[in-house]
C-alpha atoms as a PDB file:
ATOM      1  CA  UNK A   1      25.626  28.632   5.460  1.00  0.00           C
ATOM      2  CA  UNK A   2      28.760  29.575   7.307  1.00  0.00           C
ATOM      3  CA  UNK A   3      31.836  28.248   6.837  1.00  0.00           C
ATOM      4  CA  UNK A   4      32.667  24.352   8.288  1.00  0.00           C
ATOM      5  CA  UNK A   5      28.865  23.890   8.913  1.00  0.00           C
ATOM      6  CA  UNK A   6      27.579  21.313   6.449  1.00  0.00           C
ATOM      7  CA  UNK A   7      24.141  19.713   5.379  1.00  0.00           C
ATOM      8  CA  UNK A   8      22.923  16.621   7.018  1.00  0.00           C
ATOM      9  CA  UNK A   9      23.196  13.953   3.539  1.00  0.00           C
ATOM     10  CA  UNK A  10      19.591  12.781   2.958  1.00  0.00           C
ATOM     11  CA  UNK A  11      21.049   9.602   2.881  1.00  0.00           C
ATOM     12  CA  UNK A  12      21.564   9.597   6.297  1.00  0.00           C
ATOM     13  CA  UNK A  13      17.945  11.006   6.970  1.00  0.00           C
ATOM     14  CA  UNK A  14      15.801   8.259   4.691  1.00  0.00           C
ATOM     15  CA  UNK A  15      17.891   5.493   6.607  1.00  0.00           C
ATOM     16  CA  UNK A  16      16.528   6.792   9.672  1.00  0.00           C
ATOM     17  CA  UNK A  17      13.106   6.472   8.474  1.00  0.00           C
ATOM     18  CA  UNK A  18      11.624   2.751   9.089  1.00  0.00           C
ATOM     19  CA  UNK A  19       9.821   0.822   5.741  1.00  0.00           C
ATOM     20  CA  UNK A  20       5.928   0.904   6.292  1.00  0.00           C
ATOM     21  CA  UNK A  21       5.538  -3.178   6.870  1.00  0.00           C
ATOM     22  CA  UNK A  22       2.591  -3.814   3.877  1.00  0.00           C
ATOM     23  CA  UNK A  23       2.486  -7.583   4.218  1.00  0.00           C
ATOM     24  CA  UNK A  24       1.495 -10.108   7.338  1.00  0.00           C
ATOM     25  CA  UNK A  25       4.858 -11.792   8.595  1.00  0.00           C
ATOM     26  CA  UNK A  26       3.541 -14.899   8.830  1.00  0.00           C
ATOM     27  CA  UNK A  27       1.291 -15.681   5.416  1.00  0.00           C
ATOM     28  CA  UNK A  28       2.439 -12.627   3.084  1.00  0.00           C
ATOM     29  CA  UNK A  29      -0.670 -11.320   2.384  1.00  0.00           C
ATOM     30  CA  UNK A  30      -1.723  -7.374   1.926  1.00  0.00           C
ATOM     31  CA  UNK A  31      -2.335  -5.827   5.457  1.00  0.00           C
ATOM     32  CA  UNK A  32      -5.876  -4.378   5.672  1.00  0.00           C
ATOM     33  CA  UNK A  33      -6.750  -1.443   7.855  1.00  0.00           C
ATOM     34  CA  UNK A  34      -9.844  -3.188   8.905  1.00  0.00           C
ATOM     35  CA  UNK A  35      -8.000  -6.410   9.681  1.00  0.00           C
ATOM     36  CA  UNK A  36      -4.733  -5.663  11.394  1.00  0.00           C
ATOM     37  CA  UNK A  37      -3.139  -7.327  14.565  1.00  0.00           C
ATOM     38  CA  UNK A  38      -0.311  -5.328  15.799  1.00  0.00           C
ATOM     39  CA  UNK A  39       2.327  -7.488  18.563  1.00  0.00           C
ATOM     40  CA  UNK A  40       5.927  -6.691  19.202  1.00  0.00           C
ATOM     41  CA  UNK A  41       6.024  -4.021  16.587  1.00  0.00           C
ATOM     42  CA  UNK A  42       5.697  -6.181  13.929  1.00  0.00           C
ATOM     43  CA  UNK A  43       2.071  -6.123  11.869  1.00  0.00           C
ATOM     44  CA  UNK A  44       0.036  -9.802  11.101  1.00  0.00           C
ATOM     45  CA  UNK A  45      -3.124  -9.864   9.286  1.00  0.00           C
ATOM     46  CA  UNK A  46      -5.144 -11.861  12.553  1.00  0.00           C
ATOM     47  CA  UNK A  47      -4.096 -13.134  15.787  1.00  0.00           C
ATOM     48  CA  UNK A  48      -3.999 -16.936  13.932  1.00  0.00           C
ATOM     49  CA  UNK A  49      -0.853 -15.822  11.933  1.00  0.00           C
ATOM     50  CA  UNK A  50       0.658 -14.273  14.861  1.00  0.00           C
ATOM     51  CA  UNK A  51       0.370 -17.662  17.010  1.00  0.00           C
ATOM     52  CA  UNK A  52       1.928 -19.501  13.644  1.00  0.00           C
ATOM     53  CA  UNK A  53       4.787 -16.954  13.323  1.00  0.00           C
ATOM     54  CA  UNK A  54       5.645 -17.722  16.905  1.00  0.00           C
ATOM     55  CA  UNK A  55       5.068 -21.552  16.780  1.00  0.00           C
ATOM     56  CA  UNK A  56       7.895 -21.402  13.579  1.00  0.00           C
ATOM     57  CA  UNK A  57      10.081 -19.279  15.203  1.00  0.00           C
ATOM     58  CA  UNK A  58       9.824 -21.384  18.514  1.00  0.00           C
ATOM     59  CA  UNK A  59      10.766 -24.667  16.313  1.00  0.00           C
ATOM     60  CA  UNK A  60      13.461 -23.124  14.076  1.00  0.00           C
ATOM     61  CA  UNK A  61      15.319 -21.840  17.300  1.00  0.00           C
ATOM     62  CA  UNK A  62      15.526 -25.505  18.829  1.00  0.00           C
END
């Protein structure tokens, strides 16, 4: 390497790298690859955890 030029840390690298989500949101359970509902960029194990995620986040905003 030439002089002033300097390696990206790998800190910096890993940070940019997002966590694999492994648990639903809502219920904390294992994802499955057979049973996955994907909304918002977030992962739930079915649509029923999705719609109680929402209905908790809808009351603990008000």
């Amino acid at each position: 390497m030439a002089q002033g030029q300097t390696e990206a840390p790998t800190e910096e690298v890993n940070a940019k790298q997002e966590e694999k989500q492994t648990n639903c949101l809502a219920c904390n359970k294992p994802l499955r690859k057979v049973r996955i509902y994907y909304r918002n960029g977030k992962f739930y194990c079915t649509k029923r955890c999705w719609q109680n995620f929402l209905e908790k986040a809808k009351s603990g905003a008000k």
